[in-house]
N, C-alpha and C. Protein backbone atom coordinates (compact mmCIF):
# COMPACT_ATOMS: atom_id res chain seq x y z
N UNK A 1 15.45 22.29 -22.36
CA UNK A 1 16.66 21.71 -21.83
C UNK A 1 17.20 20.72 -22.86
N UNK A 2 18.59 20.65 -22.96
CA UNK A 2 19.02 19.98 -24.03
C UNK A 2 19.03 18.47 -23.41
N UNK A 3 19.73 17.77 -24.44
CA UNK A 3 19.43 16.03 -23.85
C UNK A 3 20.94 15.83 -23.00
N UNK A 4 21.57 16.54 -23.16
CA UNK A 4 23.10 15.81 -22.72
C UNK A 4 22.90 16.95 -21.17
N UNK A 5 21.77 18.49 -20.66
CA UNK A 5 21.69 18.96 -20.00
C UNK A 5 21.07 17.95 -18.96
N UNK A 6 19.93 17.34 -19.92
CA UNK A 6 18.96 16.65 -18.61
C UNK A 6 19.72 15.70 -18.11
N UNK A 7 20.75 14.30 -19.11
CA UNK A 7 21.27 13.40 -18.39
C UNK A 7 22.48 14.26 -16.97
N UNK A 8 22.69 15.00 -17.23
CA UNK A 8 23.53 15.94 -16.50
C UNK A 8 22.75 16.22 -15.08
N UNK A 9 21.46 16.58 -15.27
CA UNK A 9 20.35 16.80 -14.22
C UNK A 9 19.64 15.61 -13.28
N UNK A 10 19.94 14.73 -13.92
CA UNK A 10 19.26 13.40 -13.80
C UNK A 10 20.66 12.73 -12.85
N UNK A 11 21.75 13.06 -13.45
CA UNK A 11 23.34 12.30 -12.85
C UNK A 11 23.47 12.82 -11.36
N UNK A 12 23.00 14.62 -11.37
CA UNK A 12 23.49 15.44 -10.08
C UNK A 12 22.21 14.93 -9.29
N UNK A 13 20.90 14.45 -9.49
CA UNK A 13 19.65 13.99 -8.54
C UNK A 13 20.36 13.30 -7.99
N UNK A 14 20.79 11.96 -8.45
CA UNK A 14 21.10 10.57 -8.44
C UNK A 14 22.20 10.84 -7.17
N UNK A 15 23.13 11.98 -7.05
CA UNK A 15 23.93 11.94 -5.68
C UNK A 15 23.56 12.96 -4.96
N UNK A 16 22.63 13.49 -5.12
CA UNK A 16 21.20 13.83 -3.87
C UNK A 16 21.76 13.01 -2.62
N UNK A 17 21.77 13.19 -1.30
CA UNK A 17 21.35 11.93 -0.40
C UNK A 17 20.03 11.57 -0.47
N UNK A 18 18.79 12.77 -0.48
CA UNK A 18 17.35 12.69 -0.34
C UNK A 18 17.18 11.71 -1.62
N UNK A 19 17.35 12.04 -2.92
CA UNK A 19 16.69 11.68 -3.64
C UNK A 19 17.57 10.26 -3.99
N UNK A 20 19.09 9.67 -3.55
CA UNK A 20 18.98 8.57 -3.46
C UNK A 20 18.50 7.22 -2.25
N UNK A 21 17.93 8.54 -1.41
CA UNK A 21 17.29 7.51 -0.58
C UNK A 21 15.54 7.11 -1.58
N UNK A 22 15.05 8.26 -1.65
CA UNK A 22 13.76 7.88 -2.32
C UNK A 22 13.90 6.99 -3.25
N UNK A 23 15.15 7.03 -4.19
CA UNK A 23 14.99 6.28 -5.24
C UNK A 23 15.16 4.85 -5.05
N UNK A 24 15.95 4.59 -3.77
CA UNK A 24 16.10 3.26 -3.01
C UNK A 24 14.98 2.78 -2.74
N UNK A 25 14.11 3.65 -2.05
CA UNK A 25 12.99 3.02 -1.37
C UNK A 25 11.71 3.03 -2.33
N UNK A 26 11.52 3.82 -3.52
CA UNK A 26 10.76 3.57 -4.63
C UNK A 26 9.83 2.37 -5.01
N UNK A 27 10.72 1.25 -4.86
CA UNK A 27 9.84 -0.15 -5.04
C UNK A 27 9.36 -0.40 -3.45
N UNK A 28 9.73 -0.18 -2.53
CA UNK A 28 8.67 -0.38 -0.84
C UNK A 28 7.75 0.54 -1.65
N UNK A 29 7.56 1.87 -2.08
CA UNK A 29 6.37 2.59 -1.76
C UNK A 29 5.73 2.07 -2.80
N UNK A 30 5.78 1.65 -4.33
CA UNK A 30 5.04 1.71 -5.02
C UNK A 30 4.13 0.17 -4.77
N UNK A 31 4.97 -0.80 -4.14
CA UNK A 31 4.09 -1.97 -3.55
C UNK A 31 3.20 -1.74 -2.61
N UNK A 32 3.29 -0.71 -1.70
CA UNK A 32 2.58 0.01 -0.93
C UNK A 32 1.40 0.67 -1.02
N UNK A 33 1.79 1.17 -1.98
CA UNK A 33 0.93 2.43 -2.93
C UNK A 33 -0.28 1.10 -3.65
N UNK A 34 0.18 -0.07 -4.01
CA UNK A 34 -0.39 -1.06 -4.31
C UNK A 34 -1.53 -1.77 -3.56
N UNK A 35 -0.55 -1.82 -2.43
CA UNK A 35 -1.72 -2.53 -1.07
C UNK A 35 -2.64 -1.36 -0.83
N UNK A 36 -2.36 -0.38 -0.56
CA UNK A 36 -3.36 0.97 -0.54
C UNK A 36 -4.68 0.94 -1.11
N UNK A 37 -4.21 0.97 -2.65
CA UNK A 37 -5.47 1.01 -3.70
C UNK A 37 -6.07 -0.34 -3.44
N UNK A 38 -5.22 -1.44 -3.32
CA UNK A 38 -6.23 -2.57 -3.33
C UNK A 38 -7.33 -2.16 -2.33
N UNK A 39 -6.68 -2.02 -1.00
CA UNK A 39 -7.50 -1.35 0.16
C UNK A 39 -8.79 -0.81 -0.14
N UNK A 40 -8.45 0.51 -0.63
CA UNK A 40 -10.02 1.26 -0.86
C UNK A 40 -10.29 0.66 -1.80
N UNK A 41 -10.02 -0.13 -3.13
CA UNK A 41 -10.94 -0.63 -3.65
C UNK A 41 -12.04 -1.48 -3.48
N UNK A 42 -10.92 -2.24 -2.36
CA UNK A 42 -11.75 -3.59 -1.74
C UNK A 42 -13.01 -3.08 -0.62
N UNK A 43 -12.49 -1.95 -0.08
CA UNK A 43 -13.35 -0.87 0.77
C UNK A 43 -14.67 -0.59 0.19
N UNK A 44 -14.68 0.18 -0.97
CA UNK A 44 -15.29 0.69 -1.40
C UNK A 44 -16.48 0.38 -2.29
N UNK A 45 -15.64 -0.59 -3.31
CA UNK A 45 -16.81 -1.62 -3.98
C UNK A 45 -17.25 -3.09 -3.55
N UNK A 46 -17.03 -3.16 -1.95
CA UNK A 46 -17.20 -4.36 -1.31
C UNK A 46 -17.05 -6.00 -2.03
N UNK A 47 -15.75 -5.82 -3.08
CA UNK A 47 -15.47 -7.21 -3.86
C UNK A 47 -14.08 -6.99 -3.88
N UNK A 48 -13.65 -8.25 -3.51
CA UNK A 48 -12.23 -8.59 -3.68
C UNK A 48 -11.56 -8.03 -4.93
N UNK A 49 -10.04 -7.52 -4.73
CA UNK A 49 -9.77 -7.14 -6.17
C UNK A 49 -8.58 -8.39 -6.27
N UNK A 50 -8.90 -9.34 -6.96
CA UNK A 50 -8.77 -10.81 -7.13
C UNK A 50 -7.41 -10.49 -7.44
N UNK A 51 -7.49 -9.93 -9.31
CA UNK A 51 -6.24 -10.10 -9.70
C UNK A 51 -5.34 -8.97 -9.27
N UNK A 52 -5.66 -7.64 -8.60
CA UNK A 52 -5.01 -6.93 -7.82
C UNK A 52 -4.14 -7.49 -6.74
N UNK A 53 -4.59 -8.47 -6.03
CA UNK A 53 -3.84 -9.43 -4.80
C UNK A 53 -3.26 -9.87 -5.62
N UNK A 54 -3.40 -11.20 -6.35
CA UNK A 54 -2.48 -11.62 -6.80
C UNK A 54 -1.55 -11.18 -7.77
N UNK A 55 -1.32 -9.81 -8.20
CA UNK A 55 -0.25 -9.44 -9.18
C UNK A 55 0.39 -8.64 -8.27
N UNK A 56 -0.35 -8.44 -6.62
CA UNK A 56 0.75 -7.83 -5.79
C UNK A 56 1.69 -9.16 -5.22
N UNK A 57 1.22 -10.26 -4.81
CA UNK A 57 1.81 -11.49 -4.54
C UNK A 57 3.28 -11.58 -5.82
N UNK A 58 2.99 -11.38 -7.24
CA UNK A 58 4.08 -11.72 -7.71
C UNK A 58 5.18 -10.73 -7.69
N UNK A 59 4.79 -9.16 -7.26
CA UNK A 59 4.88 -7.71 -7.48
C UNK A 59 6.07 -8.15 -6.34
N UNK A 60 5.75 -8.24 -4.88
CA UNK A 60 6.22 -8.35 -3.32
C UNK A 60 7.29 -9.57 -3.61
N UNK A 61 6.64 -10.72 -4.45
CA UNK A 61 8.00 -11.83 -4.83
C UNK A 61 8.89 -11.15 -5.89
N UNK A 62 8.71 -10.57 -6.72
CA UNK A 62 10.06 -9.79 -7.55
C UNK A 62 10.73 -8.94 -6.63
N UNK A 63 10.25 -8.34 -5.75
CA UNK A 63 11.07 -7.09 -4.83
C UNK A 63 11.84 -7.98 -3.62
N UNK A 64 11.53 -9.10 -3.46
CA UNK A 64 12.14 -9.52 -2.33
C UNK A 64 13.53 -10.25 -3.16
N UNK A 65 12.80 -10.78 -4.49
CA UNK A 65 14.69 -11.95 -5.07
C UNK A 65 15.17 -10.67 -5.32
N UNK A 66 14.68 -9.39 -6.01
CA UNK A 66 15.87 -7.97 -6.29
C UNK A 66 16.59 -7.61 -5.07
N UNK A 67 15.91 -7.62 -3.99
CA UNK A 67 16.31 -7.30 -2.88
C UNK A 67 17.36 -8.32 -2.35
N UNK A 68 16.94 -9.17 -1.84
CA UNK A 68 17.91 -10.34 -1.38
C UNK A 68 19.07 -10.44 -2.97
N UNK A 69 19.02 -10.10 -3.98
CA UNK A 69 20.02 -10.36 -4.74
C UNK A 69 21.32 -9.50 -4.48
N UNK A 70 20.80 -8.53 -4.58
CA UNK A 70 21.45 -7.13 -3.99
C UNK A 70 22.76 -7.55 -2.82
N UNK A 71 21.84 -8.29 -1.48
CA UNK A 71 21.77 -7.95 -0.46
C UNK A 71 23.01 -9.41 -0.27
N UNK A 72 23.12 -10.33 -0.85
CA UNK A 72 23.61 -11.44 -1.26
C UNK A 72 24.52 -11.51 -2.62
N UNK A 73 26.25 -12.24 -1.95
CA UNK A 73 27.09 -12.04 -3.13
C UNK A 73 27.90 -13.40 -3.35
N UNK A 74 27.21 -14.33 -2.68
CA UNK A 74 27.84 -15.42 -3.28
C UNK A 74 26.43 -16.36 -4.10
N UNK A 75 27.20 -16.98 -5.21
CA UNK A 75 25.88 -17.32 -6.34
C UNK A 75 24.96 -18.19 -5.93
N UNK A 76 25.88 -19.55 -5.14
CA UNK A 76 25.17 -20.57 -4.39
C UNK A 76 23.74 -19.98 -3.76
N UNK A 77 23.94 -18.64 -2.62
CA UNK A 77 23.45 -18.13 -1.63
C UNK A 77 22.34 -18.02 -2.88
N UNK A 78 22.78 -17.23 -3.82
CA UNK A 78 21.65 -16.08 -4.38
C UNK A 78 20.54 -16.91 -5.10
N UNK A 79 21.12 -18.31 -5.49
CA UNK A 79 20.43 -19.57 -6.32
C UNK A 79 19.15 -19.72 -5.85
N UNK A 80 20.09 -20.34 -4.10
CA UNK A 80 19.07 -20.65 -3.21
C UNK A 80 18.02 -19.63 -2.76
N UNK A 81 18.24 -18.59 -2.36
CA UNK A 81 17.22 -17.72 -2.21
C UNK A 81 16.15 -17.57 -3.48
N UNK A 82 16.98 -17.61 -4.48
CA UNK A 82 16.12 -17.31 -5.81
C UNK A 82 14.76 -18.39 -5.91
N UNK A 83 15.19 -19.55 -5.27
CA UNK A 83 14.20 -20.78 -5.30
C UNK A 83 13.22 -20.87 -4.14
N UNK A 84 14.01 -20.62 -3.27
CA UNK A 84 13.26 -20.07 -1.76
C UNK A 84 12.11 -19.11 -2.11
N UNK A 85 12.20 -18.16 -2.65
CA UNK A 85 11.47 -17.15 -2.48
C UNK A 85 10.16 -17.48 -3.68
N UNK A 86 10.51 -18.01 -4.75
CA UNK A 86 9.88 -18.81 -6.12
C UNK A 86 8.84 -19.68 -5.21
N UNK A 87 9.32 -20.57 -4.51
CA UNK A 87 8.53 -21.51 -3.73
C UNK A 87 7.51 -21.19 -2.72
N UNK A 88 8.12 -19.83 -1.89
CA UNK A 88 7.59 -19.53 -1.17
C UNK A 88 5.97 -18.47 -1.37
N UNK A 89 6.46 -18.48 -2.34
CA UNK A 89 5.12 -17.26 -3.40
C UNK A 89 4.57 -17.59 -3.94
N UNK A 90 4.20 -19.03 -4.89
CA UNK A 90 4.07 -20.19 -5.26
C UNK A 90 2.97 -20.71 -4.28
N UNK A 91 3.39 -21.17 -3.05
CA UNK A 91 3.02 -21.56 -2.06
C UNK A 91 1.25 -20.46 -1.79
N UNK A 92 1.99 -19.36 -1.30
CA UNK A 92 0.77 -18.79 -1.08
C UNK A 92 0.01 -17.74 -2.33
N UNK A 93 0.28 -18.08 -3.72
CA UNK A 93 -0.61 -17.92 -4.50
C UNK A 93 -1.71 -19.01 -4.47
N UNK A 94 -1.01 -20.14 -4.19
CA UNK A 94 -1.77 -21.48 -4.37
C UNK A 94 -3.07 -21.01 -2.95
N UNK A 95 -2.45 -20.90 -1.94
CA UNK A 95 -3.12 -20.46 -0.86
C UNK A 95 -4.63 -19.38 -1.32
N UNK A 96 -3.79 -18.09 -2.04
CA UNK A 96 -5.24 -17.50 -2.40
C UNK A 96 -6.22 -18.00 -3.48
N UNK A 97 -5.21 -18.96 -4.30
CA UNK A 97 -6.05 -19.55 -5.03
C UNK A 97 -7.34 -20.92 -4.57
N UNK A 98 -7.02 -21.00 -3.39
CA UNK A 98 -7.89 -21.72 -2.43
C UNK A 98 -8.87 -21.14 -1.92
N UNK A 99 -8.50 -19.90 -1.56
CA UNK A 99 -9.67 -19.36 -0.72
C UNK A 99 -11.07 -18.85 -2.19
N UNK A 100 -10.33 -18.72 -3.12
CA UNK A 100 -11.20 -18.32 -4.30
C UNK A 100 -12.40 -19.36 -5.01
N UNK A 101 -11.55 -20.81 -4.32
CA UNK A 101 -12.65 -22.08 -4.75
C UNK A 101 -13.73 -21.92 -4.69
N UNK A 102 -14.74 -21.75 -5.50
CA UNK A 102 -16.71 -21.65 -5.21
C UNK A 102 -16.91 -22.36 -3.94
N UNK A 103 -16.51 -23.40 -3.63
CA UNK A 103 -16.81 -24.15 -2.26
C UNK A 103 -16.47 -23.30 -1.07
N UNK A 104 -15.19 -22.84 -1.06
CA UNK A 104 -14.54 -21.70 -0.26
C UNK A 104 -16.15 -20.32 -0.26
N UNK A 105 -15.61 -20.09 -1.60
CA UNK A 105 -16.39 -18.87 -1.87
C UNK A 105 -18.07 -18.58 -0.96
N UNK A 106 -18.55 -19.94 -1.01
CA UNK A 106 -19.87 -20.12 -0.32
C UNK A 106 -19.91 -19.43 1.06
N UNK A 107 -18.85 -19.75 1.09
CA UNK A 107 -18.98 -19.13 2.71
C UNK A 107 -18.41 -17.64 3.19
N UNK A 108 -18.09 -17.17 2.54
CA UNK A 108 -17.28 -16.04 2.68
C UNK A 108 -18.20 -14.73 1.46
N UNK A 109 -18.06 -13.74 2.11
CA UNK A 109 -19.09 -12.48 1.75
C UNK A 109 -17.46 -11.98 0.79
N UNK A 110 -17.99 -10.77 -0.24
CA UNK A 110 -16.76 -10.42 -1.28
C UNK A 110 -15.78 -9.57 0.22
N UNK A 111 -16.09 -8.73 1.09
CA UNK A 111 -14.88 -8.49 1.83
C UNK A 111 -14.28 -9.08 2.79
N UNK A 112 -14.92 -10.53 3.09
CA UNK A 112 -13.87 -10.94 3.80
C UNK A 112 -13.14 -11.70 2.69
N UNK A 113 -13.46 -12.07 1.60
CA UNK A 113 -12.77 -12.83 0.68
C UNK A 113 -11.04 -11.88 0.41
N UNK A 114 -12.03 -10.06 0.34
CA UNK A 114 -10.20 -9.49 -0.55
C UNK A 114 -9.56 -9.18 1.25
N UNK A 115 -10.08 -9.26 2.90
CA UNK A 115 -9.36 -8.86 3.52
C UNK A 115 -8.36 -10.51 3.87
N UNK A 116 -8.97 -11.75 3.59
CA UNK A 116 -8.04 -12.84 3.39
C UNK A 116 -7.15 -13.23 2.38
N UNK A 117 -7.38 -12.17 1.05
CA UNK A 117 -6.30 -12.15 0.90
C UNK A 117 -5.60 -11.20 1.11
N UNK A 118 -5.65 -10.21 1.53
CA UNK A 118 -4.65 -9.22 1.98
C UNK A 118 -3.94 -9.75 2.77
N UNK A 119 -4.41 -10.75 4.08
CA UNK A 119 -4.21 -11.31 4.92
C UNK A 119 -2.70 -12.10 4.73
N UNK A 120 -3.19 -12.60 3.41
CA UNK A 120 -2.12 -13.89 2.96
C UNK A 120 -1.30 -13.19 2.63
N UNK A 121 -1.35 -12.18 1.91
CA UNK A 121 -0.66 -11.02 1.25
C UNK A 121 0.79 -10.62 2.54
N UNK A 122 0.27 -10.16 2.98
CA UNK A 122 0.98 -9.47 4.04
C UNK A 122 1.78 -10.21 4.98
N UNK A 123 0.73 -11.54 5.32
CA UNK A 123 2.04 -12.43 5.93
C UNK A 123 3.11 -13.24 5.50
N UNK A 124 2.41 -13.43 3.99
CA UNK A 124 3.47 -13.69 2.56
C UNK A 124 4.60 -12.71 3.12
N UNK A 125 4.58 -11.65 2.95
CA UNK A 125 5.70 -10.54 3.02
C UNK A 125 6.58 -10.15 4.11
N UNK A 126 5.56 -10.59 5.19
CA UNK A 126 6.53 -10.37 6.28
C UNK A 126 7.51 -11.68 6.62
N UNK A 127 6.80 -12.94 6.24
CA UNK A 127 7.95 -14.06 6.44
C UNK A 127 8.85 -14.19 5.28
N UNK A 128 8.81 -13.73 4.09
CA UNK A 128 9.84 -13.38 2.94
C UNK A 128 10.47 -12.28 3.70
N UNK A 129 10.34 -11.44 4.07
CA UNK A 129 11.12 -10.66 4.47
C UNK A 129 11.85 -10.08 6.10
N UNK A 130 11.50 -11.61 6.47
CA UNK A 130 12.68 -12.37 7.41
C UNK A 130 13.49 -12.76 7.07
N UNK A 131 13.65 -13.38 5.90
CA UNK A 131 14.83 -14.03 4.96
C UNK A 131 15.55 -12.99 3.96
N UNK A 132 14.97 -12.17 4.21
CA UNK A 132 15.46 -11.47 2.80
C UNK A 132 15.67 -9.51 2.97
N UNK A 133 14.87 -8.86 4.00
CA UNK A 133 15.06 -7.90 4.28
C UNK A 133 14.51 -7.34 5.03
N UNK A 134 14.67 -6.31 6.03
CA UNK A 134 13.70 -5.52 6.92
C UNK A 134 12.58 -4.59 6.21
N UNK A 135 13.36 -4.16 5.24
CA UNK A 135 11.90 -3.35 4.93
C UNK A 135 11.07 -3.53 4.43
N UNK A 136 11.55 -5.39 3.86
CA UNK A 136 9.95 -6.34 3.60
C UNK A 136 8.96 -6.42 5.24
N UNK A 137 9.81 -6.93 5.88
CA UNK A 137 8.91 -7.18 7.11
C UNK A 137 8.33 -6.27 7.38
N UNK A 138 8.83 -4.69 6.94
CA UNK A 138 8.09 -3.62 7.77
C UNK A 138 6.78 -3.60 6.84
N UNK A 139 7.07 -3.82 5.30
CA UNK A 139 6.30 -3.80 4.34
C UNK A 139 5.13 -4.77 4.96
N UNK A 140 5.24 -5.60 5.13
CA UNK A 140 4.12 -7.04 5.70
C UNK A 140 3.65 -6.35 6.60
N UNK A 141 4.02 -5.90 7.58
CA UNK A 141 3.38 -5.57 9.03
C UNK A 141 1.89 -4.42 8.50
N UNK A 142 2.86 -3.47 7.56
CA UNK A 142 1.81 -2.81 7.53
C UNK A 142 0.79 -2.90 6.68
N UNK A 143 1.17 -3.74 5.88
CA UNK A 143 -0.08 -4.37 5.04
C UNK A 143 -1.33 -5.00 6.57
N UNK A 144 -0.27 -5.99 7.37
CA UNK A 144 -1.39 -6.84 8.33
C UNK A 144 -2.04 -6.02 8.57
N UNK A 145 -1.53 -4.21 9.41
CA UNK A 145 -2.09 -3.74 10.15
C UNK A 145 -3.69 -2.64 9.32
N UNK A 146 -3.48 -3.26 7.70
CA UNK A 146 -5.12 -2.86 7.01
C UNK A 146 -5.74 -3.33 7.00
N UNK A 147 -5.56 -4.41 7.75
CA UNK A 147 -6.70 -6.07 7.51
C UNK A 147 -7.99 -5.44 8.80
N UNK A 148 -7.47 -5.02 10.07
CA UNK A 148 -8.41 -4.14 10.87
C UNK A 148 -8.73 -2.79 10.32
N UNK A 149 -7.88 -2.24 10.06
CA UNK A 149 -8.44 -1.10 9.43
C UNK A 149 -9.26 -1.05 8.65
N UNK A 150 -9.33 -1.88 7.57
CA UNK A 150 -10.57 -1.90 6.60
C UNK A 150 -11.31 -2.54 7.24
N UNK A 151 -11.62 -3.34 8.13
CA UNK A 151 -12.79 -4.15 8.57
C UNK A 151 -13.32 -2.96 9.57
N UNK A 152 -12.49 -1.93 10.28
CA UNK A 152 -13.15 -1.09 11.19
C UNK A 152 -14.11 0.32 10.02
N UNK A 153 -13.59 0.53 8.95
CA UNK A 153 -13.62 1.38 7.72
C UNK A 153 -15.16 0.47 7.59
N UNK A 154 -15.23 -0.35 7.26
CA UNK A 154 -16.09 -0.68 6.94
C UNK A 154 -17.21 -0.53 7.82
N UNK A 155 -16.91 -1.02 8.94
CA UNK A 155 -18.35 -0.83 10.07
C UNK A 155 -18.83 0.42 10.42
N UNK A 156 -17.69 1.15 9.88
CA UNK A 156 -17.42 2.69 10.56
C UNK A 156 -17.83 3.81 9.82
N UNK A 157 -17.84 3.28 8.11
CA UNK A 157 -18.31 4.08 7.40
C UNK A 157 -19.53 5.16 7.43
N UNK A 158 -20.20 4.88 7.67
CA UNK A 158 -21.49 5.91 7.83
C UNK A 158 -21.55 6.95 8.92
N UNK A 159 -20.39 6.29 10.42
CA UNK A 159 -20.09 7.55 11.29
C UNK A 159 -19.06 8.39 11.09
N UNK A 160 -18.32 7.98 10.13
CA UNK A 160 -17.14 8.92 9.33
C UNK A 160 -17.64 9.82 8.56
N UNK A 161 -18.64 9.69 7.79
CA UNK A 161 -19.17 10.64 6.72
C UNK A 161 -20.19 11.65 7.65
N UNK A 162 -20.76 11.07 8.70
CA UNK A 162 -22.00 11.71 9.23
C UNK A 162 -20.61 12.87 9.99
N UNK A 163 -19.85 12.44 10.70
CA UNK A 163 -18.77 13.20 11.70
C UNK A 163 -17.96 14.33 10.56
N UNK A 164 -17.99 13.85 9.11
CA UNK A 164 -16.86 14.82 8.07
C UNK A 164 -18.12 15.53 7.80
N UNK A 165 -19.26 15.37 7.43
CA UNK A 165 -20.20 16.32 7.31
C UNK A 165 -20.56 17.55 8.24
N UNK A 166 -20.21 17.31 9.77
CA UNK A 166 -20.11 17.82 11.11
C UNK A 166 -19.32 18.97 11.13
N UNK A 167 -18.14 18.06 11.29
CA UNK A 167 -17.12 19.11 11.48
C UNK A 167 -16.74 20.17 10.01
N UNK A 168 -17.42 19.65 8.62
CA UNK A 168 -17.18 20.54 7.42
C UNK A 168 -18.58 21.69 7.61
N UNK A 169 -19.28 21.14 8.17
CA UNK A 169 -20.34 22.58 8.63
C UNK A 169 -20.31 23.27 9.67
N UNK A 170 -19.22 22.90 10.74
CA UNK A 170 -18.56 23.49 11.62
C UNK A 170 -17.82 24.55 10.97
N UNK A 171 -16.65 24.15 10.38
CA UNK A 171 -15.46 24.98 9.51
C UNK A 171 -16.44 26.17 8.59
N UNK A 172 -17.20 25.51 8.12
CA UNK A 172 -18.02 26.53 7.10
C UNK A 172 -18.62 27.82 7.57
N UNK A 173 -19.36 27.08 9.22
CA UNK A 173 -20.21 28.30 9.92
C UNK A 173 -19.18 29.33 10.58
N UNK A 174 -18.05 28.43 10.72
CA UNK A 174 -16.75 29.71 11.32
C UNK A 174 -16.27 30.94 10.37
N UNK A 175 -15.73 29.58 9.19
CA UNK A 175 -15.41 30.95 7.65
C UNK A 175 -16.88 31.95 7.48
N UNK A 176 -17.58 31.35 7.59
CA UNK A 176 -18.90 32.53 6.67
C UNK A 176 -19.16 33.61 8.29
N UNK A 177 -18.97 33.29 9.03
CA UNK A 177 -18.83 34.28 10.35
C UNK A 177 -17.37 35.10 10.25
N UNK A 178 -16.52 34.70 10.32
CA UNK A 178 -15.02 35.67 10.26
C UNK A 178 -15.85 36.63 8.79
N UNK A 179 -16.27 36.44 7.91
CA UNK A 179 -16.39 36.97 6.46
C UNK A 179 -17.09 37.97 7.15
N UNK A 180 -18.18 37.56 7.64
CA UNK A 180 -19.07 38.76 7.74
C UNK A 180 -18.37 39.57 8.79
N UNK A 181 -17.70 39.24 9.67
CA UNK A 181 -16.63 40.52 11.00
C UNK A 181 -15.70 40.99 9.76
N UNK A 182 -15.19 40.49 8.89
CA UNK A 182 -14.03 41.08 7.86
C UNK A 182 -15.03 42.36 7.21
N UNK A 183 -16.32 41.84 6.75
CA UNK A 183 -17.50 43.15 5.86
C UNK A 183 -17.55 44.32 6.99
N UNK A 184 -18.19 43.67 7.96
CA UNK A 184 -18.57 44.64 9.58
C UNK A 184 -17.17 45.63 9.17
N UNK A 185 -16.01 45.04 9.99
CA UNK A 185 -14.99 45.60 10.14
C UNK A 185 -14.64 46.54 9.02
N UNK A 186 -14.66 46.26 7.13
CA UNK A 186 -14.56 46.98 6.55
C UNK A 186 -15.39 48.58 6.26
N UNK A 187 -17.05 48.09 6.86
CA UNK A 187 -18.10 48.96 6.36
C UNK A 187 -17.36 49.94 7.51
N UNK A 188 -17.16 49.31 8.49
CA UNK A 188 -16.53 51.03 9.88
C UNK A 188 -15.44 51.70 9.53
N UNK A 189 -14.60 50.77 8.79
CA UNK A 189 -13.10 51.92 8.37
C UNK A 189 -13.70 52.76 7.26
N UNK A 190 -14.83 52.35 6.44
CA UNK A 190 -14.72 52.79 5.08
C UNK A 190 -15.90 54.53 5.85
């Protein structure tokens, strides 16, 4: 494809409705996609992913001043928000940077350490995005709503694998039975 074809290809996406909605919503999913991985990481190798939280904290504060900038057209407004939101992220970096204190730390095992900050994470996002947009708040909510999920993931782990082992030797004993009625069935026509 030539270069003046693709910008051509790239121009006709762009007035897609589908693909200018995705491309709208692009920064919700990839912050998403963010809280996710922190998730199973924090899941999985039972230790906070420290600087993962906090580069989503600054990640969730850039998407909310883009957002509210957008969303806001007088400069005063956009100043103030710009400082609002600076302060407000500020605020609860300082916050996770508290819970990280060795004194803090004493008391707290590595997953409740990364599900408090997810914690902070998420309600960071949903009260920025009272001020600033709905699909921050929706963004926050569903961050909150991994803070149980991984704590149930966690307790739950060993009856999840024992139950996927179950039902995958279920599925297996069905396929290797249909196989052998498919042989049966073939050896009588043949």
């Amino acid at each position: 494809m030539a270069e003046g074809e693709e910008e051509g290809a790239v121009h006709h996406l762009v007035h897609l409705p589908a693909a200018r909605f995705w491309l709208r919503e692009l920064p919700y999913i990839l912050v998403l996609a963010l809280t996710i991985y922190g998730v199973a990481y924090t899941s999985v190798s039972h230790q906070p992913a420290i600087v993962l939280w906090q580069f989503g904290a600054a990640a969730v504060g850039i998407l909310c001043v883009t957002t509210g900038w957008f969303h806001i057209h007088d400069p005063k407004a956009r100043f103030r928000m710009v400082w609002t939101q600076a302060l407000h992220w500020l605020a609860f970096l300082v916050a996770m940077r508290i819970v990280l204190l060795p004194n803090v730390q004493l008391t707290l095992t590595a997953t409740a350490t990364g599900l408090t900050l997810l914690m902070l994470l998420s309600l960071g996002t949903f009260v920025a995005g009272v001020h600033v947009s709905w699909q921050i708040c929706v963004l926050g909510i569903i961050m909150g709503l991994m803070v149980p999920a991984i704590a149930w993931l966690t307790q739950s782990s060993l009856m999840l694998l024992l139950s996927l082992v179950a039902i995958m030797g279920i599925i297996m004993t069905f396929w290797w039975r249909m196989g052998e009625r498919r042989a049966r069935k073939a050896q009588a026509q043949s």
